[in-house]
N, C-alpha and C. Protein backbone atom coordinates (compact mmCIF):
# COMPACT_ATOMS: atom_id res chain seq x y z
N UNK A 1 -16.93 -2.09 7.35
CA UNK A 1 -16.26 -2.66 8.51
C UNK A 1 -15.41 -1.61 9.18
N UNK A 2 -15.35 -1.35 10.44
CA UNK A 2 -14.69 -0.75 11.48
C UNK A 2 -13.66 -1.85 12.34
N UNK A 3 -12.23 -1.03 12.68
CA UNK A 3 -11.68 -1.83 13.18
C UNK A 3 -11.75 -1.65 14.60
N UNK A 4 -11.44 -2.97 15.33
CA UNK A 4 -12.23 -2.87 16.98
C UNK A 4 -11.51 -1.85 17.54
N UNK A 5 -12.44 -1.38 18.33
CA UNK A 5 -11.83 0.06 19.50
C UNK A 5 -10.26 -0.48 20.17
N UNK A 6 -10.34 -1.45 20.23
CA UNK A 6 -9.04 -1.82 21.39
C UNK A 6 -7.68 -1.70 20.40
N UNK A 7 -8.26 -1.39 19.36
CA UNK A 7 -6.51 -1.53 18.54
C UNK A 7 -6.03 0.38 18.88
N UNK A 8 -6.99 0.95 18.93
CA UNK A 8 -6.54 2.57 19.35
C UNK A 8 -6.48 2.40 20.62
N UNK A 9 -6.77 1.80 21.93
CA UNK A 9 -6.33 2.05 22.65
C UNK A 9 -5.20 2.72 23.41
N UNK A 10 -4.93 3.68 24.45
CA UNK A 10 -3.73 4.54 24.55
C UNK A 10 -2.74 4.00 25.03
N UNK A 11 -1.45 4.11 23.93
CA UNK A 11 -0.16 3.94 24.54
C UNK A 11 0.17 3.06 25.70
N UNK A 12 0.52 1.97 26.37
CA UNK A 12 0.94 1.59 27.47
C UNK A 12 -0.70 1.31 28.33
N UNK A 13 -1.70 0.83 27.50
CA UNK A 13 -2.56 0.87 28.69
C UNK A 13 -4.11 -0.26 27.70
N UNK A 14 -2.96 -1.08 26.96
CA UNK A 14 -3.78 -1.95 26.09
C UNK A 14 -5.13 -3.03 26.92
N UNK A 15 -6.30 -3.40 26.34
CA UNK A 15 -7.11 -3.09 27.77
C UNK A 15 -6.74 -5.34 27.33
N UNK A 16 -8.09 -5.83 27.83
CA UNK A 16 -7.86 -7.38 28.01
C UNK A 16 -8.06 -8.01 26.36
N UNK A 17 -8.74 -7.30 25.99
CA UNK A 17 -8.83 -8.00 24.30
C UNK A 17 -7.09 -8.05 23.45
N UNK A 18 -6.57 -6.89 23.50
CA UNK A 18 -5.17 -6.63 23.04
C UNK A 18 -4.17 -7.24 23.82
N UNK A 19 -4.58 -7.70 24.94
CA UNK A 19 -3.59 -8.57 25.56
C UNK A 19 -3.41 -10.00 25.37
N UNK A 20 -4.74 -10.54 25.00
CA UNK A 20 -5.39 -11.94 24.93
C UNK A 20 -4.40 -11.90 23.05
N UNK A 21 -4.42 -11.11 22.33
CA UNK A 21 -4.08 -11.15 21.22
C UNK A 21 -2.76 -10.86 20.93
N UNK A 22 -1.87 -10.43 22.03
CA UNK A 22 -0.59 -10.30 21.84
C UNK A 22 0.36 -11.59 21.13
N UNK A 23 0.57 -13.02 22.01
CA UNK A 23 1.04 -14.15 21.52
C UNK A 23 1.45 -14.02 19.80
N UNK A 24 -0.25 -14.08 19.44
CA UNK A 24 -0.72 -14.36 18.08
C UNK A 24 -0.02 -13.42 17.35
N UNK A 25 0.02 -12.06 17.56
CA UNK A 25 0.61 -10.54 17.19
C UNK A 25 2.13 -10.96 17.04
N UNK A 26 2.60 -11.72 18.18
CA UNK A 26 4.39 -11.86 17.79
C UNK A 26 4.44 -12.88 16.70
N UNK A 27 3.47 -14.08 16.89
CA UNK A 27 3.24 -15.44 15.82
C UNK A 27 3.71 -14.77 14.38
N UNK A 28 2.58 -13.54 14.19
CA UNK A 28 2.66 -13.22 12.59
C UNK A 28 3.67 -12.32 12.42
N UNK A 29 4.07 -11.58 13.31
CA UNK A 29 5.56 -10.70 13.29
C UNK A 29 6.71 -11.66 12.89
N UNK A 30 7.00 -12.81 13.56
CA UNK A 30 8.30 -13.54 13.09
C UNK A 30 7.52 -14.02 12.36
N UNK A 31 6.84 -14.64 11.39
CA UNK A 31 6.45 -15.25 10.43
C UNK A 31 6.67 -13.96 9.13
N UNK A 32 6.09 -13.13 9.25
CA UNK A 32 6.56 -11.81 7.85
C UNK A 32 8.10 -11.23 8.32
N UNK A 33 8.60 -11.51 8.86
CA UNK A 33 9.98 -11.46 9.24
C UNK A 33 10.76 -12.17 8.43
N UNK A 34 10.42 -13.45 8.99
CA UNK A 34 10.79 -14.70 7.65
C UNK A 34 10.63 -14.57 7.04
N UNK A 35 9.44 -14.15 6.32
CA UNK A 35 8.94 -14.13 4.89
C UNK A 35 10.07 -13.09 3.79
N UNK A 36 10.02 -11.96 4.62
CA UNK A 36 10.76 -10.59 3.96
C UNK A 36 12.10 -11.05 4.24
N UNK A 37 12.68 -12.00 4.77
CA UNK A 37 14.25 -12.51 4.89
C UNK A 37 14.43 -13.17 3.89
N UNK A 38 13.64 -13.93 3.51
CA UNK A 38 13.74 -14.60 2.41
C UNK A 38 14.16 -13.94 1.02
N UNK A 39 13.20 -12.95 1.00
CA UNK A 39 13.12 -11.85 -0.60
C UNK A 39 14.09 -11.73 -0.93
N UNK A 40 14.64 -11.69 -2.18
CA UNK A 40 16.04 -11.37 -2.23
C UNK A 40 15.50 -9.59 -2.79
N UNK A 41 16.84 -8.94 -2.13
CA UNK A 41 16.74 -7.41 -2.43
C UNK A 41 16.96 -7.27 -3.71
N UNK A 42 16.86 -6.26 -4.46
CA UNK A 42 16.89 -5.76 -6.29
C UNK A 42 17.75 -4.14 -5.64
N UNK A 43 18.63 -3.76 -6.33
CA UNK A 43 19.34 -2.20 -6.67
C UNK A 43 18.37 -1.88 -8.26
N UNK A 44 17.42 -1.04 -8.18
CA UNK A 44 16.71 -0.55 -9.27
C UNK A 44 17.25 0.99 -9.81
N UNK A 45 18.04 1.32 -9.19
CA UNK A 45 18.80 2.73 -9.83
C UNK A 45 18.23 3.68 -10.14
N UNK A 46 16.94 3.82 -9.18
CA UNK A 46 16.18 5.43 -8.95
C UNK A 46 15.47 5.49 -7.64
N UNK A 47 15.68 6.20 -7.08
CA UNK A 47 15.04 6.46 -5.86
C UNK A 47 13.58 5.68 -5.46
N UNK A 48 13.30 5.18 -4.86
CA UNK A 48 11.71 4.83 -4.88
C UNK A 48 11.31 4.94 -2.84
N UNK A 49 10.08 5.41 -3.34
CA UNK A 49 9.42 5.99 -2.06
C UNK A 49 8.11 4.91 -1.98
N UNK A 50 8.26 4.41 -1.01
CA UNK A 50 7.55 3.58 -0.24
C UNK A 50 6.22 4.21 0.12
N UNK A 51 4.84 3.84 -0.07
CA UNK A 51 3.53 4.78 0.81
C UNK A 51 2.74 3.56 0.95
N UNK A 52 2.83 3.37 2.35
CA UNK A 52 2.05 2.53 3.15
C UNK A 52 1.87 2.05 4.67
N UNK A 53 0.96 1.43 5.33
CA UNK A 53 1.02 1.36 6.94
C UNK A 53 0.35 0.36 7.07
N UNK A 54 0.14 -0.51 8.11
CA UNK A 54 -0.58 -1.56 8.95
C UNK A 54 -1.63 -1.35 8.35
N UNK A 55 -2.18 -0.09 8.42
CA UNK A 55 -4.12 -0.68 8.15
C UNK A 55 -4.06 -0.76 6.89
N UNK A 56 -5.02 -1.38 6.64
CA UNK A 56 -5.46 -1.93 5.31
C UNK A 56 -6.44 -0.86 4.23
N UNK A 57 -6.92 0.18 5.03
CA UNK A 57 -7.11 0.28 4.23
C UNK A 57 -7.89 2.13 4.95
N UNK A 58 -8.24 3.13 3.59
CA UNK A 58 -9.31 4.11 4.73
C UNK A 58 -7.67 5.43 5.29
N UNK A 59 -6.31 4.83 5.22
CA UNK A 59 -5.86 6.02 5.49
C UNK A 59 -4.91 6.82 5.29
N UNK A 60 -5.77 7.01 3.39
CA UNK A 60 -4.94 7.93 3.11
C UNK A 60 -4.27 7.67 2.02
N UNK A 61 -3.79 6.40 1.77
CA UNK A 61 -2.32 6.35 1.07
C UNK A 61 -2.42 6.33 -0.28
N UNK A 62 -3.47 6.71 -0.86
CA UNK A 62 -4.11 6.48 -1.98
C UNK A 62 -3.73 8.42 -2.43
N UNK A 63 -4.93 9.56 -1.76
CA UNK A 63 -4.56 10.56 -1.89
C UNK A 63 -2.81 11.12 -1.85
N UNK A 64 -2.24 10.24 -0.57
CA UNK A 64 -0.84 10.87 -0.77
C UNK A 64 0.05 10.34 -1.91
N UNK A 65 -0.12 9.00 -2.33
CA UNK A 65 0.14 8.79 -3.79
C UNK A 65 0.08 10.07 -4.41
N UNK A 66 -0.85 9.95 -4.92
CA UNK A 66 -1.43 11.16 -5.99
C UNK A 66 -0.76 12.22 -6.06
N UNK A 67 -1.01 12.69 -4.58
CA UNK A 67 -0.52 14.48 -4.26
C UNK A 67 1.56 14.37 -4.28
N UNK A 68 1.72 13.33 -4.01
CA UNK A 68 3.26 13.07 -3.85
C UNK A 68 3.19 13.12 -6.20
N UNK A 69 2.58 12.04 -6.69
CA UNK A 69 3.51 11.88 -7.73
C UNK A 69 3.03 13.32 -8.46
N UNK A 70 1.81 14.34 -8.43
CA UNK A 70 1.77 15.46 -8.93
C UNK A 70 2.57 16.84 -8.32
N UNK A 71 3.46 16.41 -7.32
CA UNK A 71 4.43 17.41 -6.53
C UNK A 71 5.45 17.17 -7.46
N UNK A 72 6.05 15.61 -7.68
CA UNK A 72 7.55 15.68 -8.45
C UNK A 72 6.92 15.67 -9.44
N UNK A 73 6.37 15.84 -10.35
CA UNK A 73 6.10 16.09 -11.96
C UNK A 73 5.80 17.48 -12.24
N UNK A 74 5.22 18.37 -10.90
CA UNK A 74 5.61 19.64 -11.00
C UNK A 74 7.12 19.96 -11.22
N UNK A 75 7.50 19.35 -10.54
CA UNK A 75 9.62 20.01 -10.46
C UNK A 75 10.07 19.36 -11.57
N UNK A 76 9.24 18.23 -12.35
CA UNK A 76 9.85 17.58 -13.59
C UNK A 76 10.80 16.16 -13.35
N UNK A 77 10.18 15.63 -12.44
CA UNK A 77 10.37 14.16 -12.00
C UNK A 77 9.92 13.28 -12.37
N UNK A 78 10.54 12.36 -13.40
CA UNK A 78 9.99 11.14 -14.36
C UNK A 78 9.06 10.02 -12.76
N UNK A 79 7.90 10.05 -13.31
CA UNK A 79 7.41 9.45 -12.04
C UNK A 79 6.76 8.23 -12.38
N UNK A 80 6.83 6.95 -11.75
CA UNK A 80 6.18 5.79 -12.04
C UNK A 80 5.99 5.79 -10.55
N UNK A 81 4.61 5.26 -10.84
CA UNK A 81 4.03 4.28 -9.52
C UNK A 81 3.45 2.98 -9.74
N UNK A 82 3.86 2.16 -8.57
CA UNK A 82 3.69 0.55 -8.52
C UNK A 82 3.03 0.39 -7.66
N UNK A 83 1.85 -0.69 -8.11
CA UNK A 83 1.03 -0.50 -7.19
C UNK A 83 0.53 -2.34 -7.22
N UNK A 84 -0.17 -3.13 -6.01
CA UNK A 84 -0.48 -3.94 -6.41
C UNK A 84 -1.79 -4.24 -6.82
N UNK A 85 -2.61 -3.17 -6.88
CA UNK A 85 -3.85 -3.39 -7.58
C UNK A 85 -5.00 -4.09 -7.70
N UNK A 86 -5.53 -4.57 -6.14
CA UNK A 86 -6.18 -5.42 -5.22
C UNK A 86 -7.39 -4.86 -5.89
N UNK A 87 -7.60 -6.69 -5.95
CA UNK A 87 -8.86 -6.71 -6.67
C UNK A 87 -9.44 -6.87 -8.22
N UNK A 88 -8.29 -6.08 -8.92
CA UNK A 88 -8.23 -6.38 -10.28
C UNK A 88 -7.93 -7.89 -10.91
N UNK A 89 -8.62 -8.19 -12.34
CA UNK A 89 -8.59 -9.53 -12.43
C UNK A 89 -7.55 -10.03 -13.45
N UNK A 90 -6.97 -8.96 -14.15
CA UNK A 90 -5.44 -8.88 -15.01
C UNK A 90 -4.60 -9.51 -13.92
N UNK A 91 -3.70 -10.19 -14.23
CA UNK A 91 -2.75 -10.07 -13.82
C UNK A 91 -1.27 -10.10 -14.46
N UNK A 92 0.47 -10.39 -13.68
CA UNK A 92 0.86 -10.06 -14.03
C UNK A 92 1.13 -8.29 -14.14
N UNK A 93 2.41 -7.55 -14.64
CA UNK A 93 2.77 -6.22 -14.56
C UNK A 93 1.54 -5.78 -16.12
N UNK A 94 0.90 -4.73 -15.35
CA UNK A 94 -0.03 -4.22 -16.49
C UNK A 94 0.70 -2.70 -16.79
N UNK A 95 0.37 -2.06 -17.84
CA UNK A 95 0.62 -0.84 -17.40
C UNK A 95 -0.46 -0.05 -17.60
N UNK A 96 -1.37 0.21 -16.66
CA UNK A 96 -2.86 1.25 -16.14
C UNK A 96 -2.93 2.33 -17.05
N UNK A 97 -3.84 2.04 -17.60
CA UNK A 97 -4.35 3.29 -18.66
C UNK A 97 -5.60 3.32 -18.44
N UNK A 98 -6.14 4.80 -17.62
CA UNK A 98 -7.72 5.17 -17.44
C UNK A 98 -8.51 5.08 -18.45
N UNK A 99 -8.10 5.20 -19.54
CA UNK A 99 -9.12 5.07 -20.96
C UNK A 99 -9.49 3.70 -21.09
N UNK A 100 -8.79 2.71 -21.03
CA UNK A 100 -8.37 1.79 -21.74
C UNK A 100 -9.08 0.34 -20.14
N UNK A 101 -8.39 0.68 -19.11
CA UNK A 101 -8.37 -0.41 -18.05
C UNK A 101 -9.90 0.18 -16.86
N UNK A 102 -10.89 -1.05 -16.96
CA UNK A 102 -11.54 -0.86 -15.62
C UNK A 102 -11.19 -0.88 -14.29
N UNK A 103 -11.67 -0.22 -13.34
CA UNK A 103 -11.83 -1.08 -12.20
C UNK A 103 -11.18 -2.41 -11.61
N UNK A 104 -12.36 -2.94 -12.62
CA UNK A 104 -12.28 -4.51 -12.72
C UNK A 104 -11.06 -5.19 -13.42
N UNK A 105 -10.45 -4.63 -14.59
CA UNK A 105 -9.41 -5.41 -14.69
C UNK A 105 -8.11 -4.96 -13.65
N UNK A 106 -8.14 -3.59 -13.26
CA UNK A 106 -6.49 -3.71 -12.60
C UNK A 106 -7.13 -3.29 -11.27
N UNK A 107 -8.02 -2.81 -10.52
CA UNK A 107 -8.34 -2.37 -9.06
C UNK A 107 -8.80 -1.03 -8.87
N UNK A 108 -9.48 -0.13 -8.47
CA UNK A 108 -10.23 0.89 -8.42
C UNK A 108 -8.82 1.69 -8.16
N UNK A 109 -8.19 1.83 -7.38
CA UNK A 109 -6.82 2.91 -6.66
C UNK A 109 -5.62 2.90 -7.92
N UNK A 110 -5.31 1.75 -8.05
CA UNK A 110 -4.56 2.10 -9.64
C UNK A 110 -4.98 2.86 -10.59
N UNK A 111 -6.33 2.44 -11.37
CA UNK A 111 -6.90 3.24 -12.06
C UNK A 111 -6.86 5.05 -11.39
N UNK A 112 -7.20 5.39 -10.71
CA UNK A 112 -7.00 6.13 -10.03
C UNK A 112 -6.31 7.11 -10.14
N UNK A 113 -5.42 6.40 -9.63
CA UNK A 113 -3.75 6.94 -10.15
C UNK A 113 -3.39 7.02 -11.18
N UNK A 114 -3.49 6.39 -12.11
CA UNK A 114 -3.09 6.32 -13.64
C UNK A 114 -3.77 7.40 -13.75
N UNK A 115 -4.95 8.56 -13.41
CA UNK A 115 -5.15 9.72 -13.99
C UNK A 115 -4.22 10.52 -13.85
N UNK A 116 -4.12 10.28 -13.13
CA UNK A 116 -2.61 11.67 -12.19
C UNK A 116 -1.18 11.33 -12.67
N UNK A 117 -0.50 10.04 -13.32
CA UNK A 117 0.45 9.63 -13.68
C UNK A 117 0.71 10.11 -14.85
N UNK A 118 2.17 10.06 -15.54
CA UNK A 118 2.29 10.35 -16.34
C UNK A 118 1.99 8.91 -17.37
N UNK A 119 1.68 9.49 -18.71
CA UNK A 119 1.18 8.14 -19.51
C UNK A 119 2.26 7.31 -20.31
């Protein structure tokens, strides 16, 4: 699957499909607005770095994982990554071990990562 041409459309010049879909676009904006108002915040007492964007999927955030948690474990940075692991059929907090976990139980991109993580 490809996402439709009109979502790249340039800057200030969204054509009739992206306009027809605007309404709906604010609908789900205040609705995950709400949603994330709700959450109550956690203080976890180590830095944590966020890697993610709108698309779903295809850009990227998988490699910069990786290349980010093998940068701080070069300098000697206790590194965990959390991930939600779409697709896997475990659930609940697992902790990803490439030997040990398929695919199939925790999600292809976790596994993944768990090579590059520390164990």
């Amino acid at each position: 699957m490809q996402a439709p041409a009109f979502w790249y459309a340039p800057p200030g010049r969204p054509g009739l499909m992206a306009r027809a879909l605007t309404p709906l676009g604010r609908l789900y904006a205040r609705a995950t607005a709400k949603r994330l108002a709700q959450g109550e915040g956690a203080r976890v007492g180590v830095p944590v770095i966020c890697i993610g964007n709108i698309n779903a999927g295809g850009t990227g955030k998988t490699p910069t994982a990786i290349a980010l948690t093998m940068r701080l474990i070069a300098r000697g940075v206790a590194v965990h990554v959390v991930s939600r692991g779409h697709g896997g059929r475990l659930t609940g907090p697992v902790r990803v071990e490439e030997r040990r976990h398929s695919a199939a139980d925790v999600g292809d991109e976790p596994l993944l990562i768990a090579a590059f993580a520390p164990r």
